[in-house]
C-alpha atoms as a PDB file:
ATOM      1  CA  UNK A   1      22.046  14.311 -14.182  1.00  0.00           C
ATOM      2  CA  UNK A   2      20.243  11.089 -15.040  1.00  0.00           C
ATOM      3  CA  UNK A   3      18.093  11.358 -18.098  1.00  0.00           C
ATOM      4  CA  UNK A   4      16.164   8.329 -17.272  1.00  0.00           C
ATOM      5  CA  UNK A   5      15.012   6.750 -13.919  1.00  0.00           C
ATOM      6  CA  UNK A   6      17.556   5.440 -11.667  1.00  0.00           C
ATOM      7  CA  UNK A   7      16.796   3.262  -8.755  1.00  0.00           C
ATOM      8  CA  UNK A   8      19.286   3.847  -5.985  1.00  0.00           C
ATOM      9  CA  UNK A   9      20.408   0.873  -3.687  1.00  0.00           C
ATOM     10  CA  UNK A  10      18.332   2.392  -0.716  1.00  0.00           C
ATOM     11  CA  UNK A  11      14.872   1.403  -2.648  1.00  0.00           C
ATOM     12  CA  UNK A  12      15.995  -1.714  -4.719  1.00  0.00           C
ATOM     13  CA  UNK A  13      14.130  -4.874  -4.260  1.00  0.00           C
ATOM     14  CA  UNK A  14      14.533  -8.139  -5.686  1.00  0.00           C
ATOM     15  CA  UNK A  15      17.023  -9.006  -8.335  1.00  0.00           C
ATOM     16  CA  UNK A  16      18.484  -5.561  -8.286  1.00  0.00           C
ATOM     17  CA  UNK A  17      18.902  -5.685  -4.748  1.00  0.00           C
ATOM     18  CA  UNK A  18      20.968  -8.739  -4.977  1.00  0.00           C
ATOM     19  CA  UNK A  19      22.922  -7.451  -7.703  1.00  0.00           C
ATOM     20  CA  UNK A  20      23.641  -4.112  -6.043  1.00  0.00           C
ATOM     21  CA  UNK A  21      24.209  -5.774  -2.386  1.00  0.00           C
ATOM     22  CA  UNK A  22      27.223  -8.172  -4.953  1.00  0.00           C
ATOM     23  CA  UNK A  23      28.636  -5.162  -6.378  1.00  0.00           C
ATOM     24  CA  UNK A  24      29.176  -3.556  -3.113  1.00  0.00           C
ATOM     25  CA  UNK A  25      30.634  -6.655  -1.576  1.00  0.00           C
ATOM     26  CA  UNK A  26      32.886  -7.673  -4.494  1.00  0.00           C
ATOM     27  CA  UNK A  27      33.862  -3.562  -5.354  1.00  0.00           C
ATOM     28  CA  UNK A  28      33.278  -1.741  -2.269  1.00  0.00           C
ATOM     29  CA  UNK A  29      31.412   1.074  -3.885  1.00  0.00           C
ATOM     30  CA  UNK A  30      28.223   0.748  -6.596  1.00  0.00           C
ATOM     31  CA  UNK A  31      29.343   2.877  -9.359  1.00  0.00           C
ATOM     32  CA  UNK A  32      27.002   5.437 -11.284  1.00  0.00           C
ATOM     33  CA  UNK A  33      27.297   3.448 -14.412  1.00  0.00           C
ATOM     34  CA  UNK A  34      25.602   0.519 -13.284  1.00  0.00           C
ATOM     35  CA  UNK A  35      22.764   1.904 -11.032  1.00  0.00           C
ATOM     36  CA  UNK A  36      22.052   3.691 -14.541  1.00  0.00           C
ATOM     37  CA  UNK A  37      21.347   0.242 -15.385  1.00  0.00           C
ATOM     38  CA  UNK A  38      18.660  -0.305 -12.240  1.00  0.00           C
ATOM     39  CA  UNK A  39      16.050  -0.723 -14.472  1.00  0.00           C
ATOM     40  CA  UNK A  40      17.325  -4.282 -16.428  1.00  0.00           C
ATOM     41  CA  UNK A  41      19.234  -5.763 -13.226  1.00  0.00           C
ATOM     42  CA  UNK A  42      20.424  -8.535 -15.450  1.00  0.00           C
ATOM     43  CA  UNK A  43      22.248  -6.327 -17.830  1.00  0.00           C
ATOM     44  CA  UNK A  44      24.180  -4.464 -15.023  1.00  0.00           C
ATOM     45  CA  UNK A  45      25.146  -8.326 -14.102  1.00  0.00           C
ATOM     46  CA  UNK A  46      26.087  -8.918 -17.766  1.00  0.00           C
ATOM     47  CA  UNK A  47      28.118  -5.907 -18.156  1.00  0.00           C
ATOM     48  CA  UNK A  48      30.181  -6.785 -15.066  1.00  0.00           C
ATOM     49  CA  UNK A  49      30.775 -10.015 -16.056  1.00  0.00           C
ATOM     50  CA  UNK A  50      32.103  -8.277 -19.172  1.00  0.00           C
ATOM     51  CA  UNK A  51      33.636  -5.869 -17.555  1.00  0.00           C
ATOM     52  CA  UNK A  52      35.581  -8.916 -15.672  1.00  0.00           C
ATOM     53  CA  UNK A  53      36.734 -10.493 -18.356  1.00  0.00           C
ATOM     54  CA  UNK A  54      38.005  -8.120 -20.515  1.00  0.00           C
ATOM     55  CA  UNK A  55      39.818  -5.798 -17.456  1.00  0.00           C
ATOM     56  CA  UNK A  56      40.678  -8.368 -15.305  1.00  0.00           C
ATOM     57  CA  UNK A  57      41.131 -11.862 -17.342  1.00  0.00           C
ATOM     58  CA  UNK A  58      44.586 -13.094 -17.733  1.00  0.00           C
ATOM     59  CA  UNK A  59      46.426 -11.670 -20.317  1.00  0.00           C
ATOM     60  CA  UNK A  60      49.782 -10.104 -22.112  1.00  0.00           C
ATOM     61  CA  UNK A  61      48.810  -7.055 -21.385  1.00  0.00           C
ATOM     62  CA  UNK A  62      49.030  -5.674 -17.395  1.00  0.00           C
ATOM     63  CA  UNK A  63      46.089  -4.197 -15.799  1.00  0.00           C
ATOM     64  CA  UNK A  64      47.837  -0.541 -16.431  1.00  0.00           C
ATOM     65  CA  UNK A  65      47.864  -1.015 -19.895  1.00  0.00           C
ATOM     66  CA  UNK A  66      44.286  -2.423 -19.960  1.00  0.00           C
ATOM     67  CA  UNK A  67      42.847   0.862 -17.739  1.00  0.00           C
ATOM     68  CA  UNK A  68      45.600   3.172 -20.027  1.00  0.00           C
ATOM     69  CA  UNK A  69      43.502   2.388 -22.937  1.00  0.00           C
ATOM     70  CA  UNK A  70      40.611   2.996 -21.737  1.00  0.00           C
ATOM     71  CA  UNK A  71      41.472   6.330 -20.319  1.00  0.00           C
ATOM     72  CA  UNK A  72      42.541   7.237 -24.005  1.00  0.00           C
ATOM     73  CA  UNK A  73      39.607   6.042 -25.179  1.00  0.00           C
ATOM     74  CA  UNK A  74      37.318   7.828 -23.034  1.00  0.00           C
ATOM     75  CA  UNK A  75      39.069  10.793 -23.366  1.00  0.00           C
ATOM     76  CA  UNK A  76      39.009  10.664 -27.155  1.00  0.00           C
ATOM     77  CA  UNK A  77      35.041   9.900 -26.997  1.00  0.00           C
ATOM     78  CA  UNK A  78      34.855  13.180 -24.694  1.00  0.00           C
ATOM     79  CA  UNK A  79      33.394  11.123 -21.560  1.00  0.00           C
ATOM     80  CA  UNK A  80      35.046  12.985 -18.598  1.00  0.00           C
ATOM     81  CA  UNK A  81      33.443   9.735 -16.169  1.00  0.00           C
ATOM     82  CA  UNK A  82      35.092   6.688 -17.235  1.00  0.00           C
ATOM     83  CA  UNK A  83      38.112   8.797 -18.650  1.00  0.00           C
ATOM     84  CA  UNK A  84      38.553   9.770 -14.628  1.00  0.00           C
ATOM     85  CA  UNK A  85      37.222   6.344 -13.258  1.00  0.00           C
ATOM     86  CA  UNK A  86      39.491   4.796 -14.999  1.00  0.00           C
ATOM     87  CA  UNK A  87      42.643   7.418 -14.520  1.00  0.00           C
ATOM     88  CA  UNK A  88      41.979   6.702 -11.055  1.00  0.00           C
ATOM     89  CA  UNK A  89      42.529   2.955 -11.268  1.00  0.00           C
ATOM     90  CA  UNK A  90      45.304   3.312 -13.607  1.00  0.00           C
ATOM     91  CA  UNK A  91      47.052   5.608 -11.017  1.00  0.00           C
ATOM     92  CA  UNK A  92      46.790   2.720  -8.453  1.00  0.00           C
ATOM     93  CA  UNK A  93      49.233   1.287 -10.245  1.00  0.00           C
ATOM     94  CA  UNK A  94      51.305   4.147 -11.970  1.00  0.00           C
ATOM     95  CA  UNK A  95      51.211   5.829  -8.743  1.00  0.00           C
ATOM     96  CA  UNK A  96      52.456   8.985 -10.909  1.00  0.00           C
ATOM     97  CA  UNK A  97      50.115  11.837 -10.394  1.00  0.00           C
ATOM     98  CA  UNK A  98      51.849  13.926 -13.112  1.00  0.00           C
ATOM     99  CA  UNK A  99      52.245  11.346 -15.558  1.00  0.00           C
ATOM    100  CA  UNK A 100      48.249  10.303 -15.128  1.00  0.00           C
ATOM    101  CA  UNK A 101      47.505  13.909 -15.449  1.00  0.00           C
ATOM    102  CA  UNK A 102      49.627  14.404 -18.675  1.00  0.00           C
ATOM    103  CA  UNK A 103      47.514  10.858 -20.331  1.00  0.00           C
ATOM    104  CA  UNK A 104      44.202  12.205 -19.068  1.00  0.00           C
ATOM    105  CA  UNK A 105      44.871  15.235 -21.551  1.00  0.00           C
ATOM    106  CA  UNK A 106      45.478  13.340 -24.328  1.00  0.00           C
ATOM    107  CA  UNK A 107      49.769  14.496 -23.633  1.00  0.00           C
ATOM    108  CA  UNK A 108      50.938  10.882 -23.894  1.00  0.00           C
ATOM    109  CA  UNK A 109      53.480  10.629 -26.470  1.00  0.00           C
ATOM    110  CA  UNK A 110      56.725  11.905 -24.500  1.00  0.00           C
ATOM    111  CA  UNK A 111      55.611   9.919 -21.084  1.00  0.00           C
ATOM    112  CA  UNK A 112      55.173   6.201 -22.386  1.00  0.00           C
ATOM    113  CA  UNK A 113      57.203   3.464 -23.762  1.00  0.00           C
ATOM    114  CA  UNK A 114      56.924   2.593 -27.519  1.00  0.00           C
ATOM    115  CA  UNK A 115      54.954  -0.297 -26.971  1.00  0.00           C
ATOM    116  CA  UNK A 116      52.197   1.654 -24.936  1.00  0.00           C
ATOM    117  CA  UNK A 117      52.183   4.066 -27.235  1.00  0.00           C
ATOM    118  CA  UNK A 118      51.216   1.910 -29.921  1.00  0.00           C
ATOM    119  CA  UNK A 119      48.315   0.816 -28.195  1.00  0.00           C
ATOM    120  CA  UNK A 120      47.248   4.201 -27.292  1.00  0.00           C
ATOM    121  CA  UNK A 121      47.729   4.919 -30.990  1.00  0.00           C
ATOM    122  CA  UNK A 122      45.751   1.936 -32.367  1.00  0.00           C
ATOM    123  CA  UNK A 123      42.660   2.949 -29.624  1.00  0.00           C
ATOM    124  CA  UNK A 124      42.805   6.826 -30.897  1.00  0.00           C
ATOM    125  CA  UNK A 125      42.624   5.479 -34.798  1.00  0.00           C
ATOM    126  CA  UNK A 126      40.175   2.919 -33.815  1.00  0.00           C
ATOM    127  CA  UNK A 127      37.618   4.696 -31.839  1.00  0.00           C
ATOM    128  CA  UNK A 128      37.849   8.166 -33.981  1.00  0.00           C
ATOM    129  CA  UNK A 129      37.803   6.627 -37.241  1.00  0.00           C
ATOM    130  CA  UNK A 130      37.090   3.362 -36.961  1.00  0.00           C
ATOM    131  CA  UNK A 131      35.947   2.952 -41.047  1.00  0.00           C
ATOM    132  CA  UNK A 132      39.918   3.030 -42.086  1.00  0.00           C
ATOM    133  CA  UNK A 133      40.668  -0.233 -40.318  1.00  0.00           C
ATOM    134  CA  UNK A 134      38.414  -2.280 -42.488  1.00  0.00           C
ATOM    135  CA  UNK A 135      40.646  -1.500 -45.341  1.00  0.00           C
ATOM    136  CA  UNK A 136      43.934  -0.979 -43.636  1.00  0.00           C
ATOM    137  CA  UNK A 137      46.291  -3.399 -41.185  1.00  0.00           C
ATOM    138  CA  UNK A 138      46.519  -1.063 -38.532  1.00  0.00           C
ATOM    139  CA  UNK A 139      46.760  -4.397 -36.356  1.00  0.00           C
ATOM    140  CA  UNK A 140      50.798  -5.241 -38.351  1.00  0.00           C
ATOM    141  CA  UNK A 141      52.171  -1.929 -36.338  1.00  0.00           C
ATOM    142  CA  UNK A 142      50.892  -4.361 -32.700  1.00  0.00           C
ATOM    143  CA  UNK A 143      52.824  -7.662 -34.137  1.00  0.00           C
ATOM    144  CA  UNK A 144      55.938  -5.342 -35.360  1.00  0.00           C
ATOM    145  CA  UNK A 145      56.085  -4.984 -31.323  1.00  0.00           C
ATOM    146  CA  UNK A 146      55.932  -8.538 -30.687  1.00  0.00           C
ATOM    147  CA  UNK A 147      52.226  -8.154 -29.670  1.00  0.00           C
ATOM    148  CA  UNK A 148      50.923 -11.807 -29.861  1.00  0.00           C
ATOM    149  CA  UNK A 149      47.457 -12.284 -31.683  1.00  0.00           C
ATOM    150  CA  UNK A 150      45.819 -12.611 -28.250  1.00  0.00           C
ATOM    151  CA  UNK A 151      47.513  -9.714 -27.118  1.00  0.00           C
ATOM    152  CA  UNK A 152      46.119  -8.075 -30.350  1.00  0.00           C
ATOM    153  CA  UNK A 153      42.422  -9.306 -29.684  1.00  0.00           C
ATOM    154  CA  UNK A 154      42.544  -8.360 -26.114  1.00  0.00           C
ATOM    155  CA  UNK A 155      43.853  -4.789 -27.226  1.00  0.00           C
ATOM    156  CA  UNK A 156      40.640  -4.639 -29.681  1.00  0.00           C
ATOM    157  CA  UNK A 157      38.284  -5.992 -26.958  1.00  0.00           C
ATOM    158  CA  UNK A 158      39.249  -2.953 -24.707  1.00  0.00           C
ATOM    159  CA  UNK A 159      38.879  -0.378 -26.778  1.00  0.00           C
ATOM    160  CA  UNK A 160      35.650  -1.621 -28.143  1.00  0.00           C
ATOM    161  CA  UNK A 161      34.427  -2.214 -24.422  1.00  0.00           C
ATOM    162  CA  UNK A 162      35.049   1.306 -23.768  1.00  0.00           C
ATOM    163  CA  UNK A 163      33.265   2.870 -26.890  1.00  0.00           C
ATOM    164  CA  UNK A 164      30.144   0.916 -25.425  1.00  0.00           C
ATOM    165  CA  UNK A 165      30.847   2.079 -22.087  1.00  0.00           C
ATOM    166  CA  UNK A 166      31.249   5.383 -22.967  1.00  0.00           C
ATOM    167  CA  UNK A 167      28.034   5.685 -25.420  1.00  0.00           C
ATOM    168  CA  UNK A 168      25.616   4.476 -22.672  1.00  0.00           C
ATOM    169  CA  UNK A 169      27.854   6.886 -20.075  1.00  0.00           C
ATOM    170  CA  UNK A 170      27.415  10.594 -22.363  1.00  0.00           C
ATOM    171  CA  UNK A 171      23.567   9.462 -23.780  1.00  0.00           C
ATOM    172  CA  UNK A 172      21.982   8.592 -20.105  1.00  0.00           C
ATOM    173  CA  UNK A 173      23.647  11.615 -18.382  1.00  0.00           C
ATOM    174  CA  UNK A 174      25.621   9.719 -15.846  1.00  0.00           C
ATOM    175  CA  UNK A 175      27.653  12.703 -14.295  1.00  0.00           C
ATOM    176  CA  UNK A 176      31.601  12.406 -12.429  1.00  0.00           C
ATOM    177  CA  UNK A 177      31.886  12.588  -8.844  1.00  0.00           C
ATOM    178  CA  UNK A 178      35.562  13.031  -7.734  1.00  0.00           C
ATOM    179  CA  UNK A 179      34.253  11.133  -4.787  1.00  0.00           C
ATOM    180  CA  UNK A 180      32.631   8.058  -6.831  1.00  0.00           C
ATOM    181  CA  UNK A 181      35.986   7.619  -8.245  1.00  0.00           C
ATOM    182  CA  UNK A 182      37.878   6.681  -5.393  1.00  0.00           C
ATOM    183  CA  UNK A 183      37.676   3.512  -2.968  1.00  0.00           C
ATOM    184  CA  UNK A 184      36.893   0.945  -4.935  1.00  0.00           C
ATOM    185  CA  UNK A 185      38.326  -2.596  -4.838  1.00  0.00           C
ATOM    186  CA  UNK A 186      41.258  -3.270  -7.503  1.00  0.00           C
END
């Protein structure tokens, strides 16, 4: 349950009317985590625009791996929403119930490759203690893979995109809805 007001789409005027009439056209569905937003319309368009360009931006790493991270990060931060938003999307393209299952339980070190692995790794390390990679090259281990440096910065802007997520997700009260999760627009 929302712990602060929420303006559905049903009663939003103006600028968050546009913005929530976009969402729905460009997504399909207006997800819980932005209408938490209702109340500063431009930061729900600023945090898609994020969103885009970190999830969806041309990069080394595939879509799966990009919504794979986030699904361990959410899980290690304890946020059941994005951990089965995001499951969800990564199953679009898994299309492995079993194997989406086994990652959403934190089971994911005899169902991926090395190199996913590694990244799951790296986001565990880096959202549950993030103090030790000051000091320590925990970003070597990526490059040992043949991760390229923008491979290793888009890696890093994931995971830190989903321990923001996540913190405004558990804090506001925005509650999963098996039903929110599916039919949006990948």
């Amino acid at each position: 349950m929302p712990r602060i007001k929420v303006i559905e789409h049903e009663d939003a005027q103006g600028d968050l009317k546009e913005v929530y009439d976009s969402l729905l056209k460009s997504r399909g569905k207006l997800a819980a985590v932005h209408k938490i937003q209702s109340l500063r319309p431009k930061s729900i368009t600023a945090h898609m625009d994020l969103y885009m360009e970190i999830m969806f931006s041309r990069s080394e790493l595939s879509r799966a791996q990009r919504e794979m991270i986030g699904v361990v990060v959410s899980y290690a931060n304890g946020c059941k929403y994005c951990t089965r938003h995001h499951a969800h999307a990564l199953n679009f393209y898994w299309k492995d119930d079993i194997k989406t299952e086994k990652l959403i339980n934190g089971n994911f070190t005899d169902i991926l490759s090395e190199s996913d692995r590694v990244l799951c790794d790296l986001a565990l390390s880096l959202t549950l203690e993030p103090g030790k990679h000051e000091k320590n090259d925990f970003i070597e281990v990526l490059k040992e893979r043949g991760y390229s440096d923008e491979a290793v910065l888009d890696v890093v802007l994931v995971i830190s995109y989903f321990n923001f997520v996540n913190r405004i997700v558990l804090s506001l009260g925005v509650a999963f809805d098996e039903n929110e999760a599916k039919g949006y627009n990948y």
